[in-house]
Each structure stands twice: as structure tokens, then as C-alpha cells.
PDB file of N, CA and C in Angstrom:
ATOM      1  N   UNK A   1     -52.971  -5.335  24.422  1.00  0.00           N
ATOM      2  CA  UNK A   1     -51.708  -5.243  25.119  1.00  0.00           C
ATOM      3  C   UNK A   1     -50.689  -6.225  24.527  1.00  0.00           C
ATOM      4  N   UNK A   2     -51.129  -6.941  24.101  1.00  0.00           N
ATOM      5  CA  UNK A   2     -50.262  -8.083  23.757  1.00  0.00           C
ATOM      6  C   UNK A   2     -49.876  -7.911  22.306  1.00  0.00           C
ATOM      7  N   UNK A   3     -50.529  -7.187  21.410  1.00  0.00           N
ATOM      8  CA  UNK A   3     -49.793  -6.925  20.088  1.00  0.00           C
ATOM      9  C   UNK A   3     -49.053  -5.752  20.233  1.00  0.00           C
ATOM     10  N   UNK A   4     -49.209  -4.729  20.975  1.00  0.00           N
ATOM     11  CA  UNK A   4     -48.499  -3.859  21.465  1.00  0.00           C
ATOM     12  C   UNK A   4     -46.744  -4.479  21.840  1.00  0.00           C
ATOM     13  N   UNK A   5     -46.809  -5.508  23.166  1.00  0.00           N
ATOM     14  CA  UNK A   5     -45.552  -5.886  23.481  1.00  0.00           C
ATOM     15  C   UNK A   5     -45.072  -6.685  22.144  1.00  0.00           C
ATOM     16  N   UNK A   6     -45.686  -7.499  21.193  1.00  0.00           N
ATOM     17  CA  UNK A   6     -45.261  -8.428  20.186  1.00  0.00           C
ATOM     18  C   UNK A   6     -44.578  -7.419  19.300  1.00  0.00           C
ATOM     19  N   UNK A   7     -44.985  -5.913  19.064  1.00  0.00           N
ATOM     20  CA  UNK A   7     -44.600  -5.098  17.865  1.00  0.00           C
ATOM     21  C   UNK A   7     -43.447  -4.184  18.682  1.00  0.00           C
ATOM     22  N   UNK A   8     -43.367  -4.644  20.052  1.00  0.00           N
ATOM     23  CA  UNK A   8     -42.170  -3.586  20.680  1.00  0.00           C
ATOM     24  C   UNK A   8     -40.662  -4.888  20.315  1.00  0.00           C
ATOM     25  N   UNK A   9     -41.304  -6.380  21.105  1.00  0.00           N
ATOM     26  CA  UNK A   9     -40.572  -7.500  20.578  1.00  0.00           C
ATOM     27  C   UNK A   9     -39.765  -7.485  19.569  1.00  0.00           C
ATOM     28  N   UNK A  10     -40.989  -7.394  18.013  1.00  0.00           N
ATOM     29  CA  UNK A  10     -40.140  -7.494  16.559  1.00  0.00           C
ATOM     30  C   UNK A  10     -39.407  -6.283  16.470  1.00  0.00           C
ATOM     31  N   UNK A  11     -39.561  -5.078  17.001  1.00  0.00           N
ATOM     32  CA  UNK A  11     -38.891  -3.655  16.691  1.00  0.00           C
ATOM     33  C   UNK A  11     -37.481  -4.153  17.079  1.00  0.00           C
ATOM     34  N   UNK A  12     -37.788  -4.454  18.448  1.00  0.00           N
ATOM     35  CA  UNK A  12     -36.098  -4.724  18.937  1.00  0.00           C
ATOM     36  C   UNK A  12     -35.292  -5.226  18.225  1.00  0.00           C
ATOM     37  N   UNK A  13     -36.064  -6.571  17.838  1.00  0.00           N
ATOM     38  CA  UNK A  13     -35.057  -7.439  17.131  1.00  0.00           C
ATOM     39  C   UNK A  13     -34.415  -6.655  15.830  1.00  0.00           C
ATOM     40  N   UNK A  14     -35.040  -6.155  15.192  1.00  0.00           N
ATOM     41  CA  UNK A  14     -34.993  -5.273  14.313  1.00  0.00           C
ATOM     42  C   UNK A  14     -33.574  -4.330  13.888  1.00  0.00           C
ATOM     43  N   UNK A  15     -34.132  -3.646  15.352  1.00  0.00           N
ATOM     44  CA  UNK A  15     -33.075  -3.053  15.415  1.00  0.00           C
ATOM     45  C   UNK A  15     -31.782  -3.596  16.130  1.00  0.00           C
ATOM     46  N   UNK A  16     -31.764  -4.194  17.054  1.00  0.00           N
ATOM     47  CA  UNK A  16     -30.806  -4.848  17.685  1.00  0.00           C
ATOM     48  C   UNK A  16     -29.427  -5.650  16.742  1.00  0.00           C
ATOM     49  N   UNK A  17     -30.633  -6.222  15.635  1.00  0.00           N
ATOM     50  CA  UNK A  17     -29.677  -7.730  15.045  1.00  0.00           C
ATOM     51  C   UNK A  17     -28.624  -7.097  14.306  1.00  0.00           C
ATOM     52  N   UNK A  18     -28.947  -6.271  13.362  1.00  0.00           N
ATOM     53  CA  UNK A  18     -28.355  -5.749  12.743  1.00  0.00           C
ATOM     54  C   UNK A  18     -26.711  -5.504  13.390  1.00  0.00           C
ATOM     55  N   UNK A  19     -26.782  -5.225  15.144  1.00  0.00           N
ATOM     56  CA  UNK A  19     -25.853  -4.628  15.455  1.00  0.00           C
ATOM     57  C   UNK A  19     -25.092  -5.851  15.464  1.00  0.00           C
ATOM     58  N   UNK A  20     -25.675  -6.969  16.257  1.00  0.00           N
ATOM     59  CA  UNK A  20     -24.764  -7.845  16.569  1.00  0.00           C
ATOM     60  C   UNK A  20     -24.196  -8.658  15.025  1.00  0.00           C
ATOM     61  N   UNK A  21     -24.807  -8.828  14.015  1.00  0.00           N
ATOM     62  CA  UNK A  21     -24.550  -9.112  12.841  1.00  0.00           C
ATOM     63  C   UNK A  21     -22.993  -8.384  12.584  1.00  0.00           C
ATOM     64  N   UNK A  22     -23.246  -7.072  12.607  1.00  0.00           N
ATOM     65  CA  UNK A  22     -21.285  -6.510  12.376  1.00  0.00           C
ATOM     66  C   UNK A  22     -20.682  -6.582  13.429  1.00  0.00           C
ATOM     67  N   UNK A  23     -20.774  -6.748  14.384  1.00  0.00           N
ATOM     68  CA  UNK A  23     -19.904  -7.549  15.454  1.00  0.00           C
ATOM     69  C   UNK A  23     -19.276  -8.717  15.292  1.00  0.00           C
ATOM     70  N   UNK A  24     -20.140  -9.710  14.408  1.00  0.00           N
ATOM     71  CA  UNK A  24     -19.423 -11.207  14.078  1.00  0.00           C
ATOM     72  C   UNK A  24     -18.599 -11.098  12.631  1.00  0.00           C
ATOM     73  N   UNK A  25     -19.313 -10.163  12.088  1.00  0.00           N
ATOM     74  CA  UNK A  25     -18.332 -10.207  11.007  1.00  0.00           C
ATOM     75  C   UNK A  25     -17.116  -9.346  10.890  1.00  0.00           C
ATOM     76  N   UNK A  26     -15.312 -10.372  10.282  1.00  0.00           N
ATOM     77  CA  UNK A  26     -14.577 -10.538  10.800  1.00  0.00           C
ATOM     78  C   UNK A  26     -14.050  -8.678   9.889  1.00  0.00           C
ATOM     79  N   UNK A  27     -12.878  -8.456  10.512  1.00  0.00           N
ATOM     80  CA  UNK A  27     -12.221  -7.447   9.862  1.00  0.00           C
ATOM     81  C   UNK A  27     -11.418  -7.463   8.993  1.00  0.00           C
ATOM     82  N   UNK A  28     -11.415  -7.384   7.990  1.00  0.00           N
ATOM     83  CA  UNK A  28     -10.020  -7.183   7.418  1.00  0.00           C
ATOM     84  C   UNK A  28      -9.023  -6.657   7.102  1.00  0.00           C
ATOM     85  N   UNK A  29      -8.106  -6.434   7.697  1.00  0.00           N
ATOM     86  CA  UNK A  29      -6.778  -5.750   7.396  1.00  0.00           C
ATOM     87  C   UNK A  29      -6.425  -5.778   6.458  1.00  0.00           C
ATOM     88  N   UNK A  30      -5.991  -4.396   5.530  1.00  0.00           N
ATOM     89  CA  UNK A  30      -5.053  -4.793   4.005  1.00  0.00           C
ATOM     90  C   UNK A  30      -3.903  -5.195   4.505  1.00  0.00           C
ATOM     91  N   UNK A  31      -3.025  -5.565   4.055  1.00  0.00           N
ATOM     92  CA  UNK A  31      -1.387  -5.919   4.426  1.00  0.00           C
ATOM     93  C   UNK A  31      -0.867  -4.952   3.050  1.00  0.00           C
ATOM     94  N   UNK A  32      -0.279  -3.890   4.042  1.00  0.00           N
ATOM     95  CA  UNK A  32       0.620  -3.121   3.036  1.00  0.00           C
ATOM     96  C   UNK A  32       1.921  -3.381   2.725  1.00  0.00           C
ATOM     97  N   UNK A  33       2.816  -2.937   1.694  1.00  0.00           N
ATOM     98  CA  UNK A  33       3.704  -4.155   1.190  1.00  0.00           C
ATOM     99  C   UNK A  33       4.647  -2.576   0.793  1.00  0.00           C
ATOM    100  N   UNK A  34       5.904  -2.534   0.659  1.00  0.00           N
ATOM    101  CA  UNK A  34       6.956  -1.348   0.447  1.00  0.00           C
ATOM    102  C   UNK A  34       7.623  -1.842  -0.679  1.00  0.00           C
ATOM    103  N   UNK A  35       7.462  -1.203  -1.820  1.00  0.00           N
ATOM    104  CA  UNK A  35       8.229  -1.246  -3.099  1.00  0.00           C
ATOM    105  C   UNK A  35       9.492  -0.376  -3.078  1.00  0.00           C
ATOM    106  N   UNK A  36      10.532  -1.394  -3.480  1.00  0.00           N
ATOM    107  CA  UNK A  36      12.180  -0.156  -3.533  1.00  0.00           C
ATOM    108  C   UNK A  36      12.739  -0.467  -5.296  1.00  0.00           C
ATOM    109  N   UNK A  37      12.980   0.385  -5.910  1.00  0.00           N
ATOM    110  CA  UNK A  37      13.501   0.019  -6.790  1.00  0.00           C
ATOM    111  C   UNK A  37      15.019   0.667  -6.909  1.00  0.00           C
ATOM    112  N   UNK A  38      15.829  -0.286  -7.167  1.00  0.00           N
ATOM    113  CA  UNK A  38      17.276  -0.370  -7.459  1.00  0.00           C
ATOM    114  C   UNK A  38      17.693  -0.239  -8.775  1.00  0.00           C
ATOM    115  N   UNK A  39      18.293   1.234  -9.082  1.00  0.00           N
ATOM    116  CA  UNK A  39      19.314   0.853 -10.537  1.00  0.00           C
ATOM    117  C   UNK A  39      20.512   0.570 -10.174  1.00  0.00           C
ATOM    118  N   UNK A  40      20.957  -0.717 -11.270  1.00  0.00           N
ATOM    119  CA  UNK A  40      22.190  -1.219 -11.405  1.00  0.00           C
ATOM    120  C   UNK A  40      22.869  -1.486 -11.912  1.00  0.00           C
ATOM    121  N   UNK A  41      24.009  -0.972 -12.508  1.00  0.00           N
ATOM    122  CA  UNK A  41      24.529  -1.040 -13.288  1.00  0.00           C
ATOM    123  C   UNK A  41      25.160  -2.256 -13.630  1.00  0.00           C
ATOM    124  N   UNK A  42      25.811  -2.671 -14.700  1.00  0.00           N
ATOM    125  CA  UNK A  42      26.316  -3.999 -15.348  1.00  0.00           C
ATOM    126  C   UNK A  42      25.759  -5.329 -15.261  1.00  0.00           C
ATOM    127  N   UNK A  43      24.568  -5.084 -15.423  1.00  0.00           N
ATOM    128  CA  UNK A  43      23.680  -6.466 -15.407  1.00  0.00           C
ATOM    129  C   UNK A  43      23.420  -6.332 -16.900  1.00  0.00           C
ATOM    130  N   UNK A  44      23.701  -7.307 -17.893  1.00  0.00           N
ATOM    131  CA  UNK A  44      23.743  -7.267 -18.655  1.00  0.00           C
ATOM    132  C   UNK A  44      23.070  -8.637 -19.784  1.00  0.00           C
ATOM    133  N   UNK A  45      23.176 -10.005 -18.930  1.00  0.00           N
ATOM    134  CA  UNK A  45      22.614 -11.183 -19.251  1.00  0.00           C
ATOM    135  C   UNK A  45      21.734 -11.524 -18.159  1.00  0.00           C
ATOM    136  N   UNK A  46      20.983 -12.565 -18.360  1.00  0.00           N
ATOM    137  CA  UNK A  46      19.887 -13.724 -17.967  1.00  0.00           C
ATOM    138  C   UNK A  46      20.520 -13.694 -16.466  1.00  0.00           C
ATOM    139  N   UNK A  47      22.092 -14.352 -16.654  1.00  0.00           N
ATOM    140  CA  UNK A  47      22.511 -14.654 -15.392  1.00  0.00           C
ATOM    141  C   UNK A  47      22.739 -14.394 -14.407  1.00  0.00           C
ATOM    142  N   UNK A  48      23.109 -12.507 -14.779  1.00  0.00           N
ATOM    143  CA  UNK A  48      23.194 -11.632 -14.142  1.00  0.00           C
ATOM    144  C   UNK A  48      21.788 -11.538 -13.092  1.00  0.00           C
ATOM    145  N   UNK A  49      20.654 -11.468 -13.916  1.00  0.00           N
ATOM    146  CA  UNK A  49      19.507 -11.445 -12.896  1.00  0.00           C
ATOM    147  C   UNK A  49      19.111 -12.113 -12.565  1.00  0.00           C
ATOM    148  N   UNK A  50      19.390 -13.376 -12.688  1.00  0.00           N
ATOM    149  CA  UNK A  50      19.049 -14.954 -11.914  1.00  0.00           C
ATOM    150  C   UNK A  50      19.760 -14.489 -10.552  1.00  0.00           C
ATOM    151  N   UNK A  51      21.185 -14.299 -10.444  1.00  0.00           N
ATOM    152  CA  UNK A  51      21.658 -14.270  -9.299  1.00  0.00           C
ATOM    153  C   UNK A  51      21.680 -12.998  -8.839  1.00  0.00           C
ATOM    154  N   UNK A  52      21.085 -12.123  -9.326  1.00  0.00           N
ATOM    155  CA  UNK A  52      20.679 -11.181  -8.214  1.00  0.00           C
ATOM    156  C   UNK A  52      19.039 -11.518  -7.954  1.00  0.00           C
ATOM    157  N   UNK A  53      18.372 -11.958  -8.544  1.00  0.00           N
ATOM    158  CA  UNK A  53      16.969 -12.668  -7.877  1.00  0.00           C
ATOM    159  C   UNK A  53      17.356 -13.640  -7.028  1.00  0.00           C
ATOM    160  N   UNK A  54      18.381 -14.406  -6.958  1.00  0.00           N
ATOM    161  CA  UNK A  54      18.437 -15.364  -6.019  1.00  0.00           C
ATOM    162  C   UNK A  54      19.095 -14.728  -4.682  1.00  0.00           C
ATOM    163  N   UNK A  55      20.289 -13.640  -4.823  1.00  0.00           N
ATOM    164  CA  UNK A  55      20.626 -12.744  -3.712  1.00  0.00           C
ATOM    165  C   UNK A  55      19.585 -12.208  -2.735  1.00  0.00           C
ATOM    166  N   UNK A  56      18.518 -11.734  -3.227  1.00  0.00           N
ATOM    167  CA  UNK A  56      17.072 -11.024  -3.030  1.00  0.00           C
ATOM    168  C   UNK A  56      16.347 -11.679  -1.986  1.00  0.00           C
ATOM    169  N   UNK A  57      16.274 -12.819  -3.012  1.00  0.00           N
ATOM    170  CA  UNK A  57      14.964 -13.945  -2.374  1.00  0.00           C
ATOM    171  C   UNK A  57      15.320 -14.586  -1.195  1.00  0.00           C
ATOM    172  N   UNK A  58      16.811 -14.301  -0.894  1.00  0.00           N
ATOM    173  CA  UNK A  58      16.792 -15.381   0.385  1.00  0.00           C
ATOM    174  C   UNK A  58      16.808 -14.055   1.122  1.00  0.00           C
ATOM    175  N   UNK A  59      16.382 -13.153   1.163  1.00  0.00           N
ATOM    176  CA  UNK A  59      16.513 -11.886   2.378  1.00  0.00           C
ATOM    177  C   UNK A  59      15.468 -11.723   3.351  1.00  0.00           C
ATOM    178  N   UNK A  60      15.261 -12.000   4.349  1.00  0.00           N
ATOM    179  CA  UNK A  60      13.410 -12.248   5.269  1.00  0.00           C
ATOM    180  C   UNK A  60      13.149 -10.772   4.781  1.00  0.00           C
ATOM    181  N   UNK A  61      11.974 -11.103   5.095  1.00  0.00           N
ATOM    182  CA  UNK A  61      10.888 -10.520   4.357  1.00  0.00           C
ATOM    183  C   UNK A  61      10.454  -9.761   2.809  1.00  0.00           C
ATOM    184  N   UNK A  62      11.497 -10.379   2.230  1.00  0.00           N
ATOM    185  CA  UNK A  62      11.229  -9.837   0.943  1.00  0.00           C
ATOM    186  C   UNK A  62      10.678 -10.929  -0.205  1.00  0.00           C
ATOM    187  N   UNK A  63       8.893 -10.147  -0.460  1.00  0.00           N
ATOM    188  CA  UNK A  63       8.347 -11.261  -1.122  1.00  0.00           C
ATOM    189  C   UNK A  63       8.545 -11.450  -2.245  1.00  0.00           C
ATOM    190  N   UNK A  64       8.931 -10.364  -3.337  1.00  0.00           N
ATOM    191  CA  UNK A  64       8.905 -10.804  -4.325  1.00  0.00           C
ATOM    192  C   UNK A  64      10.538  -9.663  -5.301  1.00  0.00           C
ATOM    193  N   UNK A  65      10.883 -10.726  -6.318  1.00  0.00           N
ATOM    194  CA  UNK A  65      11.971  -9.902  -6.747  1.00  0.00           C
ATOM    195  C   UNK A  65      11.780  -9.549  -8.215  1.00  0.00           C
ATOM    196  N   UNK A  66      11.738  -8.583  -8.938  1.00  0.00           N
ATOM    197  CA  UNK A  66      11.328  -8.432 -10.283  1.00  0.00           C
ATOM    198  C   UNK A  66      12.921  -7.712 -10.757  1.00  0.00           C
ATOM    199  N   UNK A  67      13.643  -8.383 -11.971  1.00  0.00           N
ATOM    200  CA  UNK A  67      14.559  -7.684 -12.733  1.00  0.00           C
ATOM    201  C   UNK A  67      13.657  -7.658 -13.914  1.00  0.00           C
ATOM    202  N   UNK A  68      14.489  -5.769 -14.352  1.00  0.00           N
ATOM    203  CA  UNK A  68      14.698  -5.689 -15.769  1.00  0.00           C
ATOM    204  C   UNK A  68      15.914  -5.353 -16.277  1.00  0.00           C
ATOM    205  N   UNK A  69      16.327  -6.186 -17.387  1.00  0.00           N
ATOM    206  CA  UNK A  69      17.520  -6.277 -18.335  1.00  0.00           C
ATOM    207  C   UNK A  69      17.459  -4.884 -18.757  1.00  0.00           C
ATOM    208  N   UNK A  70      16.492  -4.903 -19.532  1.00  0.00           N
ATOM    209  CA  UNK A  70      16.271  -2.931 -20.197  1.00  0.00           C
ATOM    210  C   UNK A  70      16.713  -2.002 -19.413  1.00  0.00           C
ATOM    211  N   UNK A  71      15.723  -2.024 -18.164  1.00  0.00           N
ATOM    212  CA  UNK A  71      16.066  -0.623 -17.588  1.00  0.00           C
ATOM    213  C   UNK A  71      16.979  -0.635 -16.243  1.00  0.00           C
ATOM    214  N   UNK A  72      17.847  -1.753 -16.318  1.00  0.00           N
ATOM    215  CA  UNK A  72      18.620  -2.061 -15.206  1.00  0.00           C
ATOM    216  C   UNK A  72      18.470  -1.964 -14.004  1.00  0.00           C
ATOM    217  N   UNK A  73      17.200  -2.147 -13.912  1.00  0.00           N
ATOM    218  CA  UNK A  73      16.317  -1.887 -12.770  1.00  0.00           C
ATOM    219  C   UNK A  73      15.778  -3.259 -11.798  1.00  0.00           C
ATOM    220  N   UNK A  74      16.172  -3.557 -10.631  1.00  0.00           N
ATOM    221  CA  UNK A  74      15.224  -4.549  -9.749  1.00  0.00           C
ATOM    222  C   UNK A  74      14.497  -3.948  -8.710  1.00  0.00           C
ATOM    223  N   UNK A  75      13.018  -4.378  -8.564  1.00  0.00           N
ATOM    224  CA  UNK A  75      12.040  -3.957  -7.888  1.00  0.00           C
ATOM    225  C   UNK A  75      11.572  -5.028  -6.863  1.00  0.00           C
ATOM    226  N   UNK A  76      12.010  -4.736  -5.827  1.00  0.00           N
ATOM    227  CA  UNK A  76      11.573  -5.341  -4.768  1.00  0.00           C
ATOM    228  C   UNK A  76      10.370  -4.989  -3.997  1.00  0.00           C
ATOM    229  N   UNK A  77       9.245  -5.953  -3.909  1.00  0.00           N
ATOM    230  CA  UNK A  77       8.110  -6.072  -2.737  1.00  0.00           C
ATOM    231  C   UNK A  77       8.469  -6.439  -1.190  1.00  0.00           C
ATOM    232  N   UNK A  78       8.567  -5.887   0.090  1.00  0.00           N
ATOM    233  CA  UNK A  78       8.587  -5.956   0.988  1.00  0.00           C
ATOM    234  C   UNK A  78       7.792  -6.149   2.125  1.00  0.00           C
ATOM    235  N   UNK A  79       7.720  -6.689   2.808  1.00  0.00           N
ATOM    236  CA  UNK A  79       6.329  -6.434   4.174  1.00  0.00           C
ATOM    237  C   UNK A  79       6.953  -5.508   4.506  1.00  0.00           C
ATOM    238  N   UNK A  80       5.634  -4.555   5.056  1.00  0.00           N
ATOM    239  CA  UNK A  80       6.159  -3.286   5.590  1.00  0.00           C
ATOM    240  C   UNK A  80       6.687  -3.216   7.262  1.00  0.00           C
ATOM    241  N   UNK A  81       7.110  -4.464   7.886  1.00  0.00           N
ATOM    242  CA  UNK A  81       7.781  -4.231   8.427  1.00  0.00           C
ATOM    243  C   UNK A  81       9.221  -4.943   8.615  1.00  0.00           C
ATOM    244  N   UNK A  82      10.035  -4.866   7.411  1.00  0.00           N
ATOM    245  CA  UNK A  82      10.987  -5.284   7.042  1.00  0.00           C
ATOM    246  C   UNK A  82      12.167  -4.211   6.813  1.00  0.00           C
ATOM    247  N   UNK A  83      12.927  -4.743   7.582  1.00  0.00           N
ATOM    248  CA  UNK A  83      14.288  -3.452   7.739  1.00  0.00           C
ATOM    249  C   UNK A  83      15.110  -3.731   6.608  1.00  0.00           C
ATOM    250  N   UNK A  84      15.165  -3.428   5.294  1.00  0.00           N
ATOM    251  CA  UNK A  84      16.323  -3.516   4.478  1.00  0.00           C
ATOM    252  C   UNK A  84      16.949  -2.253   3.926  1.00  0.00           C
ATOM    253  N   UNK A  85      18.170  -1.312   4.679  1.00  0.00           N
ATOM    254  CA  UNK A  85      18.040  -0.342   4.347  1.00  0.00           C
ATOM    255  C   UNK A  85      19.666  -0.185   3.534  1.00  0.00           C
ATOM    256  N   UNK A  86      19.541   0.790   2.659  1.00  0.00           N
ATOM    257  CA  UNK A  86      20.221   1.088   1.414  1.00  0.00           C
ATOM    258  C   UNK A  86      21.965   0.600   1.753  1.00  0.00           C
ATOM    259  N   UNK A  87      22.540   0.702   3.114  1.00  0.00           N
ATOM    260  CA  UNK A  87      23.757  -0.150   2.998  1.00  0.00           C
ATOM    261  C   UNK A  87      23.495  -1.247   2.917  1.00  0.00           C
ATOM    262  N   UNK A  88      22.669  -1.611   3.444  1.00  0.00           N
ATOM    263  CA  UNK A  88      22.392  -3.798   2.919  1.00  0.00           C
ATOM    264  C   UNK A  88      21.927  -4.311   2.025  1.00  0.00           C
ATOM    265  N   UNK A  89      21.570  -3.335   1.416  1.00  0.00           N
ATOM    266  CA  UNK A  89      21.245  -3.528  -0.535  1.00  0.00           C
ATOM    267  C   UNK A  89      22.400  -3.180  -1.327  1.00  0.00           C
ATOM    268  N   UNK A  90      23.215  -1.869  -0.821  1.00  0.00           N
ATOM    269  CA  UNK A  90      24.459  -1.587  -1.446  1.00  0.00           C
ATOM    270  C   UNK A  90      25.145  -2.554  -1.568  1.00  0.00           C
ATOM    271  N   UNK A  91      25.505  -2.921  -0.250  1.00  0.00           N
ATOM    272  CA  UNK A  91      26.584  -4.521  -0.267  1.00  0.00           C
ATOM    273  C   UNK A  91      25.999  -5.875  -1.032  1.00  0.00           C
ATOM    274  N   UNK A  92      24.528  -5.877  -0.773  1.00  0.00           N
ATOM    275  CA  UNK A  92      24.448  -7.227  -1.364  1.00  0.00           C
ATOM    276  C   UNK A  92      24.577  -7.111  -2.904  1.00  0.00           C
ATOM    277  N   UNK A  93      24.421  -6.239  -3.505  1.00  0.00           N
ATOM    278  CA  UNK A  93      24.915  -5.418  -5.047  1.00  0.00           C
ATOM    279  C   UNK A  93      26.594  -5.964  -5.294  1.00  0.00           C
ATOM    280  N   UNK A  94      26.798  -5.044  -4.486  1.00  0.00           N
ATOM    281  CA  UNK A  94      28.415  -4.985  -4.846  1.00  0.00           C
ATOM    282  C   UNK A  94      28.724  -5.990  -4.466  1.00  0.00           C
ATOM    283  N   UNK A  95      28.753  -6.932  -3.689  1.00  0.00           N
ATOM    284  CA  UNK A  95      29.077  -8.366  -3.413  1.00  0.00           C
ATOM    285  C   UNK A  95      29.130  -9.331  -4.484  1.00  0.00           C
ATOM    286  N   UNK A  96      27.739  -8.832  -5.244  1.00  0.00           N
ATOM    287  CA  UNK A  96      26.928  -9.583  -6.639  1.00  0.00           C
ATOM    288  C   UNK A  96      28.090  -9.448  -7.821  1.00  0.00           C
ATOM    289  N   UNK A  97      29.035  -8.219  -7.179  1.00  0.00           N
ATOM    290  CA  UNK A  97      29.730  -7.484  -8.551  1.00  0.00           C
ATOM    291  C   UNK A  97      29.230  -6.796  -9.723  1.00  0.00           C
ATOM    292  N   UNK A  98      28.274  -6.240  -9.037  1.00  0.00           N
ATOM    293  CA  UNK A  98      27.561  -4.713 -10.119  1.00  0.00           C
ATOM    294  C   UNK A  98      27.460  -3.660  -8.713  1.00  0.00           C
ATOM    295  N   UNK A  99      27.418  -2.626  -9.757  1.00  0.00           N
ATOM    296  CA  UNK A  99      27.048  -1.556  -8.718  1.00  0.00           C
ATOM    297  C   UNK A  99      25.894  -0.656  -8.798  1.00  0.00           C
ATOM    298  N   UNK A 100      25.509  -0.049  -7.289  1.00  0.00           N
ATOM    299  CA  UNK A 100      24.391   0.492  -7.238  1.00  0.00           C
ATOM    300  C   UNK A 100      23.916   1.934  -8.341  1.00  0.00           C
ATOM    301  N   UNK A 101      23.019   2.198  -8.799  1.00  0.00           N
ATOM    302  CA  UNK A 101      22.808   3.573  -9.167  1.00  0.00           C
ATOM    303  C   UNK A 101      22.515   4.500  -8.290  1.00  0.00           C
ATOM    304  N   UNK A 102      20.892   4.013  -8.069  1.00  0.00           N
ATOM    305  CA  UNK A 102      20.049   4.739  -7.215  1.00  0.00           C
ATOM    306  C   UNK A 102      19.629   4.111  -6.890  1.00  0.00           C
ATOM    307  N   UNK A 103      18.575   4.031  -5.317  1.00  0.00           N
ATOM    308  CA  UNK A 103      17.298   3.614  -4.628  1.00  0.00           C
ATOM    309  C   UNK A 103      16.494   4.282  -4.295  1.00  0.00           C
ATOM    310  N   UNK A 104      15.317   3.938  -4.698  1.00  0.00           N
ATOM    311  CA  UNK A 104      14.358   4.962  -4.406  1.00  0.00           C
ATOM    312  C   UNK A 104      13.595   3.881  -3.457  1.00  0.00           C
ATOM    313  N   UNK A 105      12.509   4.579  -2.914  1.00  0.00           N
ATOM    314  CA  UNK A 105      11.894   3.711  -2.402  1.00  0.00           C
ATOM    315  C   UNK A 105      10.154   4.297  -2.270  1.00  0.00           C
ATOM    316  N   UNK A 106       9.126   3.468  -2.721  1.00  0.00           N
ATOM    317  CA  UNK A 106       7.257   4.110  -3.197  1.00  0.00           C
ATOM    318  C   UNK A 106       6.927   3.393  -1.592  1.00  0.00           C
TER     319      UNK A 106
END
């Protein structure tokens, strides 16, 4: 009787631990992030995209600012729950003194 209850004992545990084991372990959320890319016209030097990276960077929630000279293009990373929508990019453009092409947004 008693190896009987000892082998019902280890079964449980057995099966039991396992459960509580993914219970403690934690979840992780991806953090999804919203890419917009902006063509713009008349950016043409260094300086040009210094200060539109610096226009960018002070905007909440926008983490990261990428210009290209070549393809007159800046690509912004966003948290996805960050409201920056195409008139408040228009203006902060034209403010900059270049103007918008297009926005797309991935």
C-alpha cells in the first residue's frame, strides 16, 4: 500500500510541477514600434539633416531618426502608440524649410 501511495505521490508531482513552473515564468511582450518614411525635398547637406534629426528627436515618442542625403528620405521609429499624424510632420518639414514629398507609413 505504501509504494502504491509513494508512486501516486511522485506521479503528481510530475505532473503537477510542470504546471506551476509556466505559471512563474514571466511573459514577454514584443513592443511593436511604427516605421513612417518621409520624402523631402531640398535637403541637400549634413546640416540639412542634423536639423531635421534634431526637429524629430525632440517629438515624444519618437525613438529613433534615420536621414538619407541620397534618397531624400527620413525614417522614423515610433512606439506604436504615438500620435504623429501627416499634418504634424508636414509642418514640422515646412517649418524646417523643405518640403514634404510623400509619407508612407509600414
Amino acid at each position: 500500500m505504501f509504494k502504491q501511495i509513494l508512486t501516486i505521490a511522485l506521479l503528481s508531482t510530475a505532473i503537477i510541477t510542470p504546471v506551476f513552473a509556466a505559471d512563474k515564468t514571466p511573459v514577454v511582450k514584443p513592443v511593436l514600434t511604427k516605421t513612417i518614411h518621409i520624402g523631402v525635398n531640398g535637403m541637400v547637406c549634413d546640416f540639412c539633416a542634423q536639423s531635421l534629426k534634431k526637429v524629430f528627436g525632440k517629438q515624444k515618442g519618437v525613438e529613433t531618426v534615420a536621414i538619407s542625403l541620397e534618397k531624400k528620405l527620413i525614417t522614423l521609429t515610433v512606439a506604436p502608440d504615438t500620435k504623429l499624424d501627416d499634418a504634424t510632420i508636414t509642418k514640422l518639414v515646412t517649418d524646417s524649410g523643405y518640403a514634404v514629398e510623400k509619407i508612407s507609413r509600414l
